[in-house]
C-alpha atoms as a PDB file:
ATOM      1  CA  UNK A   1       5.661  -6.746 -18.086  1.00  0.00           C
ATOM      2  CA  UNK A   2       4.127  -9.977 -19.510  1.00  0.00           C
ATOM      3  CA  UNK A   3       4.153 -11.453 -16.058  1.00  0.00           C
ATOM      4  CA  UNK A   4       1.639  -9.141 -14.716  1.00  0.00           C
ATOM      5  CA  UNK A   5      -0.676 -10.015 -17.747  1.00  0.00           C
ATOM      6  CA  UNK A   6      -2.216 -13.052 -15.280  1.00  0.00           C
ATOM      7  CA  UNK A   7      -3.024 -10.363 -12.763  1.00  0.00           C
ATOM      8  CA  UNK A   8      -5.099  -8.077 -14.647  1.00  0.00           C
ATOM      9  CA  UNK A   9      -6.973 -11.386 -16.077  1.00  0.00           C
ATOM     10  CA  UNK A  10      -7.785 -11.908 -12.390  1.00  0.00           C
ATOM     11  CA  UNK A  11      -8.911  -8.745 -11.974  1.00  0.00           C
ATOM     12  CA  UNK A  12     -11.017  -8.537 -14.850  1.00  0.00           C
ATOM     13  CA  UNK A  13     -12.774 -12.476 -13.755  1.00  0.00           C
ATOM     14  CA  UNK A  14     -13.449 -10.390 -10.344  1.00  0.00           C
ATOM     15  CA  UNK A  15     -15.545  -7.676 -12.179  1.00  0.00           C
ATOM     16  CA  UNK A  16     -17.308 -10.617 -14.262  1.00  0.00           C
ATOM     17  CA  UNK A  17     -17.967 -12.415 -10.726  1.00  0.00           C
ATOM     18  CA  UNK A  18     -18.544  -9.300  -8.992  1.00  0.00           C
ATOM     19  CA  UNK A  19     -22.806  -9.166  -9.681  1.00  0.00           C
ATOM     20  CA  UNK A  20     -22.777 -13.243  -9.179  1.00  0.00           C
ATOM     21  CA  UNK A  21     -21.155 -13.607  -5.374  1.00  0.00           C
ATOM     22  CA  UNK A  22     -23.188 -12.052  -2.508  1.00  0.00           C
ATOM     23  CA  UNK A  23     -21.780  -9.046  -1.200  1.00  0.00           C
ATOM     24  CA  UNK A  24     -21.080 -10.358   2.523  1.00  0.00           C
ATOM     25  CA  UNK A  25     -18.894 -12.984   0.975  1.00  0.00           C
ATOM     26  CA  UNK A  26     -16.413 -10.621  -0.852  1.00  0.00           C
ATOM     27  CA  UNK A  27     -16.588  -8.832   2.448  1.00  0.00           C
ATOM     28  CA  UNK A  28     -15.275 -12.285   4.318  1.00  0.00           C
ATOM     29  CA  UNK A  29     -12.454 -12.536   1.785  1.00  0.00           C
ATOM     30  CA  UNK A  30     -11.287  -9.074   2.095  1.00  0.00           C
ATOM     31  CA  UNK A  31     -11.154  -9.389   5.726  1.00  0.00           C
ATOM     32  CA  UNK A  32      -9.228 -12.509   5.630  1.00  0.00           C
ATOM     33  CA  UNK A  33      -6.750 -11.311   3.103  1.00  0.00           C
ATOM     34  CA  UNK A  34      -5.965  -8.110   5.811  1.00  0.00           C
ATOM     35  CA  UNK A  35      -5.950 -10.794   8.970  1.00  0.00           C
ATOM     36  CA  UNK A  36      -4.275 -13.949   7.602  1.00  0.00           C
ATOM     37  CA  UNK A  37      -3.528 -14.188   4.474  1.00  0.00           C
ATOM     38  CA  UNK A  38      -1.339 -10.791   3.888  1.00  0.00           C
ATOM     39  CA  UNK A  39       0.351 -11.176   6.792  1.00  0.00           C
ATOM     40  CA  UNK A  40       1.689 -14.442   5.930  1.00  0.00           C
ATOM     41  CA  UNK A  41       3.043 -12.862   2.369  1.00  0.00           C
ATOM     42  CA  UNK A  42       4.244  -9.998   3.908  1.00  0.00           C
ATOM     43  CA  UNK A  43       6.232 -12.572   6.835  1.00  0.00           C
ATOM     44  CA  UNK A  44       7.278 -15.034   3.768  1.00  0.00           C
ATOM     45  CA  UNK A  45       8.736 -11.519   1.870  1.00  0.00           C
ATOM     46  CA  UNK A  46      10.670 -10.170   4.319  1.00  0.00           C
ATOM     47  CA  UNK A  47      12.309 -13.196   6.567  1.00  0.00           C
ATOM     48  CA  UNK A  48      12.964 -15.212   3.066  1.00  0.00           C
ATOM     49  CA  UNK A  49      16.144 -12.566   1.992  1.00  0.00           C
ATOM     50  CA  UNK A  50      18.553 -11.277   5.245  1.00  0.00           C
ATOM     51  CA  UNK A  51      18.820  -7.642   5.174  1.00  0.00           C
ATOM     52  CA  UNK A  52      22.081  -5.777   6.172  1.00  0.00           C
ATOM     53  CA  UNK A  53      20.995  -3.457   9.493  1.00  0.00           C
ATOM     54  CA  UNK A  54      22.402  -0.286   7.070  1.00  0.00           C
ATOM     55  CA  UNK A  55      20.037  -1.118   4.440  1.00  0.00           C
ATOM     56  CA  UNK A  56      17.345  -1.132   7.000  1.00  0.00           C
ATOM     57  CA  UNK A  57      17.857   2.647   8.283  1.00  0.00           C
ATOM     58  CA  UNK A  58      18.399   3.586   5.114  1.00  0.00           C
ATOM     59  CA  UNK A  59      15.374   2.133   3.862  1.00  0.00           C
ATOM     60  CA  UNK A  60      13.545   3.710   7.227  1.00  0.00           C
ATOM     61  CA  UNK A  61      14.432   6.922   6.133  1.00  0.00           C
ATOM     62  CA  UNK A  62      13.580   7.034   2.984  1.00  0.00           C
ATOM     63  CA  UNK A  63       9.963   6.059   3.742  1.00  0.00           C
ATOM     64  CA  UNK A  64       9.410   8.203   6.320  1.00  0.00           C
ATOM     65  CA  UNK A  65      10.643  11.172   3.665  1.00  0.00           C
ATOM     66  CA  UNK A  66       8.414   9.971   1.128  1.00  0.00           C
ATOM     67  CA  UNK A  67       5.198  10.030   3.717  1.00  0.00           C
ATOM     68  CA  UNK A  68       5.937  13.419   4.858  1.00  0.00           C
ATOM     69  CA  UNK A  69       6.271  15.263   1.206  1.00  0.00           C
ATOM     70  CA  UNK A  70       3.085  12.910   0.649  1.00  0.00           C
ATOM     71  CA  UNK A  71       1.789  14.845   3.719  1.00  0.00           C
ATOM     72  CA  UNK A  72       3.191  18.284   2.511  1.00  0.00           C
ATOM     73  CA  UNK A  73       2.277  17.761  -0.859  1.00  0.00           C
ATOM     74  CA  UNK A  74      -1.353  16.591   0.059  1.00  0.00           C
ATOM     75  CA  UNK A  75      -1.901  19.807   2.635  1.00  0.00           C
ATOM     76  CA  UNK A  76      -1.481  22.026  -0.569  1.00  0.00           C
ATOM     77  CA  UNK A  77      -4.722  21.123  -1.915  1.00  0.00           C
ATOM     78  CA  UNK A  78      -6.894  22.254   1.367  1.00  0.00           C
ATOM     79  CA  UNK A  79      -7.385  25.443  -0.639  1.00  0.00           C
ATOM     80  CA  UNK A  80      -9.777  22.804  -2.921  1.00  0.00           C
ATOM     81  CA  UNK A  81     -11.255  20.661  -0.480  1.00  0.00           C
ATOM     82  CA  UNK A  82     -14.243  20.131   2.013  1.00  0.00           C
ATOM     83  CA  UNK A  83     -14.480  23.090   4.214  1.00  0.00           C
ATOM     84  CA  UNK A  84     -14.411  20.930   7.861  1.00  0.00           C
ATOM     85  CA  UNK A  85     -11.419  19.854   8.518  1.00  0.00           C
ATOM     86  CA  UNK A  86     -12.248  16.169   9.467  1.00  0.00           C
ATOM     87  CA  UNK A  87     -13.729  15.556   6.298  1.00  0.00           C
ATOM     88  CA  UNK A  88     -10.283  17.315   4.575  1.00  0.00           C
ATOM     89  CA  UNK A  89      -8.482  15.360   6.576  1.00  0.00           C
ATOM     90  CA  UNK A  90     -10.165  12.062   5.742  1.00  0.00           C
ATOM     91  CA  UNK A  91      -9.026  12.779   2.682  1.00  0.00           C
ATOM     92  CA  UNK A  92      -6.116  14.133   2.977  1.00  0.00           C
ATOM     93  CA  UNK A  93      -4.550  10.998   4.179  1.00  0.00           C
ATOM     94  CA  UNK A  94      -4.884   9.535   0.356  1.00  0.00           C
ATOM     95  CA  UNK A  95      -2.106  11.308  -0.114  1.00  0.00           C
ATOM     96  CA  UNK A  96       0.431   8.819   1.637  1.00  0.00           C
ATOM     97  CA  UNK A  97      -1.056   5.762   2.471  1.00  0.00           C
ATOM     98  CA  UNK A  98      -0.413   2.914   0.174  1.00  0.00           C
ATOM     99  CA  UNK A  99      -1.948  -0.490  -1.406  1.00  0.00           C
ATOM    100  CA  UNK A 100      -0.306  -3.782  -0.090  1.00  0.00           C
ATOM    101  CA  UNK A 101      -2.443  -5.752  -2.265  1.00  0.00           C
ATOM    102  CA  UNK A 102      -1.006  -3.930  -5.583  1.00  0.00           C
ATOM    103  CA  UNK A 103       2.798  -4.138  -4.182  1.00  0.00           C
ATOM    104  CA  UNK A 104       2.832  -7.254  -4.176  1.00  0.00           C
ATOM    105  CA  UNK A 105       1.332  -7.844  -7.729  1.00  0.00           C
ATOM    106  CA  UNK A 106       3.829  -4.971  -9.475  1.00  0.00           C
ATOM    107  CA  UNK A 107       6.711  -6.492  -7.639  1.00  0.00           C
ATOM    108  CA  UNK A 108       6.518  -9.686  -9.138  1.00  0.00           C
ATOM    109  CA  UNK A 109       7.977  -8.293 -12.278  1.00  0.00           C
ATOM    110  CA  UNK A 110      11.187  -7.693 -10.332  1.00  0.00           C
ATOM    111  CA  UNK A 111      13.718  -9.970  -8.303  1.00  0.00           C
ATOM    112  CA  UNK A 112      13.145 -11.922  -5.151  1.00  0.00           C
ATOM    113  CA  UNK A 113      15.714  -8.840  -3.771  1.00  0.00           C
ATOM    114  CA  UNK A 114      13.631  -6.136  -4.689  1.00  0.00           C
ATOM    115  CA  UNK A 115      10.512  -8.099  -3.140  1.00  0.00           C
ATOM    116  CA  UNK A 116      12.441  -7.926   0.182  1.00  0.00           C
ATOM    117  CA  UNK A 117      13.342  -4.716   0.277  1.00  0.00           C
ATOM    118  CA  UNK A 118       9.354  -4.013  -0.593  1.00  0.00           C
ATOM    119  CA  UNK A 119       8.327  -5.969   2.154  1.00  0.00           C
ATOM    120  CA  UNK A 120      10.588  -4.393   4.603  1.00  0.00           C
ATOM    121  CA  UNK A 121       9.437  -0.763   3.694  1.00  0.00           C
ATOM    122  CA  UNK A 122       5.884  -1.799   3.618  1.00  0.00           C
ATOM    123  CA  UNK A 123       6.533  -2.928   7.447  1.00  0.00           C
ATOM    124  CA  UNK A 124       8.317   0.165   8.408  1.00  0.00           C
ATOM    125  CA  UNK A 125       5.684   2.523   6.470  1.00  0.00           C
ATOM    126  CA  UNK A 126       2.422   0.897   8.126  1.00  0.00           C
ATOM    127  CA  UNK A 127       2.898   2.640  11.835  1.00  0.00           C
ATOM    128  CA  UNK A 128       3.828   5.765  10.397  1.00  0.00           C
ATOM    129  CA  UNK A 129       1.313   6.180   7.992  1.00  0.00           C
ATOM    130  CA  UNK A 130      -1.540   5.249  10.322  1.00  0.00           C
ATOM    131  CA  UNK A 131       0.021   7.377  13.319  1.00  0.00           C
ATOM    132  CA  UNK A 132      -0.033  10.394  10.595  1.00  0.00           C
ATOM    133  CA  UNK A 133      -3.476   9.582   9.380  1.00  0.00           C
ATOM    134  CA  UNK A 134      -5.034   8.898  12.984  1.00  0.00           C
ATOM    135  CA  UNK A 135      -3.175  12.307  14.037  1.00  0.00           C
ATOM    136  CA  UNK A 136      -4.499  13.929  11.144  1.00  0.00           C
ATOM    137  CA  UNK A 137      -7.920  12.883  11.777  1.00  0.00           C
ATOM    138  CA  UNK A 138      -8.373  13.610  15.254  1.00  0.00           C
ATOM    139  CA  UNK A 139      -6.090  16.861  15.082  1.00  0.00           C
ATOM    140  CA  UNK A 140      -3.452  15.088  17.503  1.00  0.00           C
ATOM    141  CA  UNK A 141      -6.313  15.237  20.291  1.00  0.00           C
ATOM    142  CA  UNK A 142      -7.199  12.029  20.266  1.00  0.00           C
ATOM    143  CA  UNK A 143      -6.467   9.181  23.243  1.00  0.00           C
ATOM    144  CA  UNK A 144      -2.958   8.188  22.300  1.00  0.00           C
ATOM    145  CA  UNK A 145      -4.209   4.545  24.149  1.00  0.00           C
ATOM    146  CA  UNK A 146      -6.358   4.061  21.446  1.00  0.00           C
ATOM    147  CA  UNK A 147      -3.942   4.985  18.664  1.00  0.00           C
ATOM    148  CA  UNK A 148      -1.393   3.420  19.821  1.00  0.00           C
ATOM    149  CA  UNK A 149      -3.469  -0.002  20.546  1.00  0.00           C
ATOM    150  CA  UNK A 150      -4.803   0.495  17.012  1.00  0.00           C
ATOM    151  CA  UNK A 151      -1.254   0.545  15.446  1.00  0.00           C
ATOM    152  CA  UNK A 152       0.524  -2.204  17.610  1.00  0.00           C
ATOM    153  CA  UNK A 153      -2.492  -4.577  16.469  1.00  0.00           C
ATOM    154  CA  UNK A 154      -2.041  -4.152  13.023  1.00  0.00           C
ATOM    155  CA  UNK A 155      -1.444  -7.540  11.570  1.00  0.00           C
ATOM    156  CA  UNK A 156       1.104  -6.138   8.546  1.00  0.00           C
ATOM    157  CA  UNK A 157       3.084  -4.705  11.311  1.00  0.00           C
ATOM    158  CA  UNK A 158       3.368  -7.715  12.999  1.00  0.00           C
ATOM    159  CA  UNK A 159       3.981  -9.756  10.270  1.00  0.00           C
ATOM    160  CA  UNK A 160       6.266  -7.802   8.893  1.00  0.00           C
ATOM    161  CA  UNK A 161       8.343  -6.577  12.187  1.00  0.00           C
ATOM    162  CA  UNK A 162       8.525 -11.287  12.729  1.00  0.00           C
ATOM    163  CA  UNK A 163       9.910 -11.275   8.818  1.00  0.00           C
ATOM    164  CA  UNK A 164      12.677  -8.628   9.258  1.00  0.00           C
ATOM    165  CA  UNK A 165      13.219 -10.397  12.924  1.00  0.00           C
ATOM    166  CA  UNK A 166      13.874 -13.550  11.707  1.00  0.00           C
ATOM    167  CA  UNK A 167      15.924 -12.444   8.796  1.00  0.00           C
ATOM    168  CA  UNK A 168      18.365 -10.776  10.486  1.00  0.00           C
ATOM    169  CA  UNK A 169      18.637 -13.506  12.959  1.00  0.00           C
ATOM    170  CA  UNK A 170      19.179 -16.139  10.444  1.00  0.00           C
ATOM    171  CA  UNK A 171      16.670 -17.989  12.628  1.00  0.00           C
ATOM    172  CA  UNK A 172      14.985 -20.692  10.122  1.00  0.00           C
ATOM    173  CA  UNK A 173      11.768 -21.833  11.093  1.00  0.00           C
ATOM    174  CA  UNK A 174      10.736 -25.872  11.297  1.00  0.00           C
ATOM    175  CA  UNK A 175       9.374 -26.817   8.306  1.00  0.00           C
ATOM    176  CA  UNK A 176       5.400 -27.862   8.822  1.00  0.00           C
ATOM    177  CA  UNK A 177       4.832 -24.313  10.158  1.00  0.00           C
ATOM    178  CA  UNK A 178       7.487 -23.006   7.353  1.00  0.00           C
ATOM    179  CA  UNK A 179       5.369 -24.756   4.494  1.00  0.00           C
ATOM    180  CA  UNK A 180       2.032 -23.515   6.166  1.00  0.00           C
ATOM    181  CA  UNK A 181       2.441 -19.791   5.820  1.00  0.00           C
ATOM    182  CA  UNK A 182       4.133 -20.647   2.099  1.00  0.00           C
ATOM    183  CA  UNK A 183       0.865 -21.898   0.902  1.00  0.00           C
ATOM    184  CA  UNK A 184      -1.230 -18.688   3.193  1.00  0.00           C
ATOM    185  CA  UNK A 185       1.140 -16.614   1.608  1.00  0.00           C
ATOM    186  CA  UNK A 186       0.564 -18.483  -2.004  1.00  0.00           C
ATOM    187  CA  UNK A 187      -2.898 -17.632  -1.529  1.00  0.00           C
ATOM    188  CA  UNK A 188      -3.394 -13.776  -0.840  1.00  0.00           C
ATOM    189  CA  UNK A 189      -2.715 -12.171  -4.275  1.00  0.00           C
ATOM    190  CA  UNK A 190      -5.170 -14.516  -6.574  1.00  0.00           C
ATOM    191  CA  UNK A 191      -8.116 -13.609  -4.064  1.00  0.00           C
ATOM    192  CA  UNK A 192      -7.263 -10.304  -3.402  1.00  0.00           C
ATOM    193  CA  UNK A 193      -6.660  -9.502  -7.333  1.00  0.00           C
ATOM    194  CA  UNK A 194     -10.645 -11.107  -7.685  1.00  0.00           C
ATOM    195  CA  UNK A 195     -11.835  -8.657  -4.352  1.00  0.00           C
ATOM    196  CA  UNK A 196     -10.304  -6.154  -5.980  1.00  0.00           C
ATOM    197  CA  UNK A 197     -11.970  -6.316  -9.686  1.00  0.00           C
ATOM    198  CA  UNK A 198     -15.377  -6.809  -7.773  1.00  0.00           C
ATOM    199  CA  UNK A 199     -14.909  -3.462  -5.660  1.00  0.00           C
ATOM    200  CA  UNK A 200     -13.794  -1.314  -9.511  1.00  0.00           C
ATOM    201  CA  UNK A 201     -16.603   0.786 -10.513  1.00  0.00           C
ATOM    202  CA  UNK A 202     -15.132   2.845 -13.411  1.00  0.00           C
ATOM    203  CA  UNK A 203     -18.246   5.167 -13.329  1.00  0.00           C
ATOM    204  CA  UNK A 204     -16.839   7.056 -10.316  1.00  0.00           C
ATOM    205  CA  UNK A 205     -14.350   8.784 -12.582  1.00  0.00           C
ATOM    206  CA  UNK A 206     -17.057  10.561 -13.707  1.00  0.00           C
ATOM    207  CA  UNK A 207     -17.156  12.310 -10.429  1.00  0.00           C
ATOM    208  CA  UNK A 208     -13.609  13.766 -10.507  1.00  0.00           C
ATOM    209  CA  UNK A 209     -13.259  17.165  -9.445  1.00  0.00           C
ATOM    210  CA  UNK A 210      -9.984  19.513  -9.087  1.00  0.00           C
ATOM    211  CA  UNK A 211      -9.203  18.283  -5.163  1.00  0.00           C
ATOM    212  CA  UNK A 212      -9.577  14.636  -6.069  1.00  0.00           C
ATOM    213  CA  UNK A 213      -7.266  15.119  -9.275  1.00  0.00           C
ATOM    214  CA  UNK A 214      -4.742  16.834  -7.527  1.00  0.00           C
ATOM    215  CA  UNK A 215      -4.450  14.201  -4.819  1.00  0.00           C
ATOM    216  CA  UNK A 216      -4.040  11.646  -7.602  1.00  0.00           C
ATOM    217  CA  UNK A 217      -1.081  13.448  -9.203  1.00  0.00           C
ATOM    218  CA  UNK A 218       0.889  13.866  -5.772  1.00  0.00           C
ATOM    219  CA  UNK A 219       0.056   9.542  -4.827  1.00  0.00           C
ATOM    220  CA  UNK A 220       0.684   8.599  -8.215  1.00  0.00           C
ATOM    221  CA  UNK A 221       2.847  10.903 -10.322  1.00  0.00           C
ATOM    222  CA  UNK A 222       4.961  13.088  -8.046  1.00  0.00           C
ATOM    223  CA  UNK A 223       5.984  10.915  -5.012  1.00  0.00           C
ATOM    224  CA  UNK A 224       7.381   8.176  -7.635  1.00  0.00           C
ATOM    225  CA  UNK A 225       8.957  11.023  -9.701  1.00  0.00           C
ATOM    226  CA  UNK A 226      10.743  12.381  -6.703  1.00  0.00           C
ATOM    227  CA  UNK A 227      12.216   9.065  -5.383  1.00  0.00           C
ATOM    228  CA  UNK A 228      13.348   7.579  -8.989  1.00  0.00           C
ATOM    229  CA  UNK A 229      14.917  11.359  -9.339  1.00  0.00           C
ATOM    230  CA  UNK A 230      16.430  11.135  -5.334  1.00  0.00           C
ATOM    231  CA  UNK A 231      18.072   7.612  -5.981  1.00  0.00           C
ATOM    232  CA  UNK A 232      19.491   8.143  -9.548  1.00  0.00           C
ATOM    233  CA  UNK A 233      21.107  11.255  -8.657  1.00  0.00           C
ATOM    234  CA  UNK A 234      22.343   9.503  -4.955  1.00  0.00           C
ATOM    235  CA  UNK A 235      23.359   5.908  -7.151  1.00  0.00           C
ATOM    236  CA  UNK A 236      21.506   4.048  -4.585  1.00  0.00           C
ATOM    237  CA  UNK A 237      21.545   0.536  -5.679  1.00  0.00           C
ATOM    238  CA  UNK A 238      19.022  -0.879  -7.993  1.00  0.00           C
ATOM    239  CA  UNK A 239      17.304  -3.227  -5.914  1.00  0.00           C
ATOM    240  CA  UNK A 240      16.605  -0.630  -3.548  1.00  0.00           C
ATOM    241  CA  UNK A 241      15.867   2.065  -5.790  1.00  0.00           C
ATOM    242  CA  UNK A 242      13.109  -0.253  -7.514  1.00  0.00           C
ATOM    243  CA  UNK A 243      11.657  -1.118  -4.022  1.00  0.00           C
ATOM    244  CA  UNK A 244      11.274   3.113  -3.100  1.00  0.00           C
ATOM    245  CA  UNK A 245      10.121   3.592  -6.637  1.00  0.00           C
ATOM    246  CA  UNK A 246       7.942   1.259  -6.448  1.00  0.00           C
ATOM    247  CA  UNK A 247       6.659   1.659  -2.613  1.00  0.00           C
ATOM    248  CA  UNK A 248       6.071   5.357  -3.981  1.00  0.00           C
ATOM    249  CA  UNK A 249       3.915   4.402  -6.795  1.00  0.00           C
ATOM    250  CA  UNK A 250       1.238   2.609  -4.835  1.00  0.00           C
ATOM    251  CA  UNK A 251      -2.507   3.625  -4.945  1.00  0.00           C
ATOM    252  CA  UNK A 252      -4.141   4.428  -1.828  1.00  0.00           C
ATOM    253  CA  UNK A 253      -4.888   2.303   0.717  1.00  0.00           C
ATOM    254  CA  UNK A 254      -7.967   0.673   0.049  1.00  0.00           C
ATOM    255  CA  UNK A 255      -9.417   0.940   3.466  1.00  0.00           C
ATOM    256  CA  UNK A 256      -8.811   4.352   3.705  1.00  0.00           C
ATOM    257  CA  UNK A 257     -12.490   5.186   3.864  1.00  0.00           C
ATOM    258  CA  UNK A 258     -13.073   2.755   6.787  1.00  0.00           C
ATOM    259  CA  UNK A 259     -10.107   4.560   9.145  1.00  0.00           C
ATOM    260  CA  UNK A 260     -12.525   7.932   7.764  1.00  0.00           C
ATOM    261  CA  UNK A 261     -15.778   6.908   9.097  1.00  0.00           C
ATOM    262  CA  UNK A 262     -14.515   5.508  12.054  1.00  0.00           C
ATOM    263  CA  UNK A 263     -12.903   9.325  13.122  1.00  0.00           C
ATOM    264  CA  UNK A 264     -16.490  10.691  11.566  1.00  0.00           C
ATOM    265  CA  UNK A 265     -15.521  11.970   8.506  1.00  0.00           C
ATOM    266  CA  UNK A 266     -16.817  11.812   4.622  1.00  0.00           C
ATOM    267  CA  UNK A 267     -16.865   8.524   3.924  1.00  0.00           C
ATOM    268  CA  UNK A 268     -18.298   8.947   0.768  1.00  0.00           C
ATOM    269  CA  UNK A 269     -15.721  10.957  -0.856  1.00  0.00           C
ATOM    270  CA  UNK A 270     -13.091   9.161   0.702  1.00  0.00           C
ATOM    271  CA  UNK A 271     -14.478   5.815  -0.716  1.00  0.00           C
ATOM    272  CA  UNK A 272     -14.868   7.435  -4.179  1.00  0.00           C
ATOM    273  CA  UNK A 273     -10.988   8.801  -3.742  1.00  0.00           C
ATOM    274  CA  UNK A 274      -9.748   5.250  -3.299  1.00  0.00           C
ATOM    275  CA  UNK A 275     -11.528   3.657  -6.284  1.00  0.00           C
ATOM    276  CA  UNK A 276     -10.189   6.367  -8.824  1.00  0.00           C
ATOM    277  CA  UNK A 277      -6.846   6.522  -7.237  1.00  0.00           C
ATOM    278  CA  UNK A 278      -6.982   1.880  -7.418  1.00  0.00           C
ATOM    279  CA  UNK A 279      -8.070   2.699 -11.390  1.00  0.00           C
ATOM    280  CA  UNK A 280      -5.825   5.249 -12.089  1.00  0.00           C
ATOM    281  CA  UNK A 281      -3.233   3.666 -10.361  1.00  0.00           C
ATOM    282  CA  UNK A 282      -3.793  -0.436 -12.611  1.00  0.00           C
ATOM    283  CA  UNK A 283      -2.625   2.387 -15.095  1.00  0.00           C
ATOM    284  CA  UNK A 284       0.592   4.279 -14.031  1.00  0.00           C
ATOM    285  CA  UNK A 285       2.051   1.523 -11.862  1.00  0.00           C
ATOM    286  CA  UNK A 286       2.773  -0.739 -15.147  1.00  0.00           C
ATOM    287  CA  UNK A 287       4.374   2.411 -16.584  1.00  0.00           C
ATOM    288  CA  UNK A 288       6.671   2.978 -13.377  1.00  0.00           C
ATOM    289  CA  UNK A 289       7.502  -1.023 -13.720  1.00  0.00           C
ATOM    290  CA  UNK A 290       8.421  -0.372 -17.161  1.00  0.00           C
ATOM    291  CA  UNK A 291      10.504   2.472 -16.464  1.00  0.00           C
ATOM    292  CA  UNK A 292      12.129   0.956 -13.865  1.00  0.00           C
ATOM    293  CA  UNK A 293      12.785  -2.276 -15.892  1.00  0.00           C
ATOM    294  CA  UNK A 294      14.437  -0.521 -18.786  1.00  0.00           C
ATOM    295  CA  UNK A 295      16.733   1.256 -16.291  1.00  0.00           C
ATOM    296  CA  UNK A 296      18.235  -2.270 -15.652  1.00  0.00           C
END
């Protein structure tokens, strides 16, 4: 757990820099990290380690299991949220959607295998969380053009559909362009670890209530305790168990609140969502490493 000790330093020298950069430029950085810089790590992650086609419907699966009792698990809480359904529903999708950003950083704690794996499921989870979210937001009325155009364009899905393409083709790549999305890939978690200790504001959690809370406990407590439970009692192999466990563990997406004011929802309490769940979660996720660690 040492190794992650860098991490949180950068995240701390974010905070410190947060008051000292103009606003517009940790906007810039943010959306390079989701169009260039991501991608590239996400590519690097999953093409650098082949992947057995079994492993890869197996790990298919298993995502799509833990998004849906994300998605069941979230819908129990409507009882406690806003009253109009768009604004419960921008919400709502908290509840399964997941942090790249943070994946990465937990998962350097762990092999180069379990970083595969990690990419692979992050690829395979980003069209069916946003074609959940997007249904759930537009009550599966929406133009399916649109959603569909939305999800095909996503750079992580691209990125990480090339990786697992080229991975399981054996295809290596010539080595200027190999050594150029190395060093885009080298780059992504030191800036996005400062972005993200600019964008903490620990006085939201004093605006928890009793829907927020219990949207925290199913991202960040019961999804991970139902998928370390699932593979021990199944023996699924470590590596893979660790990426799940892991992949489970996540905080919200962090642009969950832009997806929500694009459909017209509450953008405010999805925004404030996302920062608790992103604090909360620089708190369990080194406890879920640990555990996972000292299961060998």
């Amino acid at each position: 757990m040492l190794r992650l000790l860098p991490d949180l330093a950068l995240i701390g020298l974010g905070a410190f820099l947060a008051t000292r950069i103009d606003d517009t430029a940790w906007k810039a950085l943010d959306r390079l990290n989701f169009s260039v810089l991501f991608p590239a790590l996400l590519f690097v992650a999953a093409s650098s380690r082949p992947i057995a086609l079994s492993d890869l419907l197996s790990i298919g699966l298993a995502v799509l299991g833990i998004l849906g009792l994300g998605l069941a698990a979230g819908f129990f809480l409507r009882r406690y949220g806003p009253r109009e359904w768009i604004d419960f529903a921008g919400a709502w999708q908290t509840a399964w959607r997941f942090n790249t950003a943070l994946a990465f950083v937990a998962v350097q704690a762990f092999s180069d295998t379990v970083a595969g794996y990690l990419a692979v499921a992050i690829g395979m989870a980003v069209p069916m969380a946003n074609i959940l979210a997007v249904g759930a937001l537009t009550g599966g009325s929406g133009s399916r053009a649109r959603q569909i155009l939305e999800i095909v364009r996503n750079p992580f899905l691209i990125a990480s559909l090339a990786g697992v393409g080229v991975g399981l083709g054996g295809v290596t790549l010539p080595e200027l362009p190999n050594q150029v999305v190395a060093r885009l890939a080298e780059a992504a978690l030191p800036l996005t670890l400062l972005s993200l200790g600019a964008a903490l504001d620990w006085s939201i959690m004093f605006r928890m209530t009793r829907f927020n809370s219990g949207l925290h406990v199913v991202k960040l407590l019961l999804l991970p305790g139902c998928v370390l439970t699932a593979c021990l009692a199944l023996a699924v192999p470590g590596p893979i168990c660790a990426a799940l466990t892991l992949f489970a563990a996540l905080p919200t997406a962090s642009a969950a609140h832009v997806l929500a004011s694009r459909y017209g929802a509450d953008r405010a309490l999805v925004a404030c969502i996302v920062t608790q769940s992103s604090l909360i979660g620089c708190l369990t996720l080194p406890i879920w490493c640990y555990a996972l660690l000292s299961l060998g």
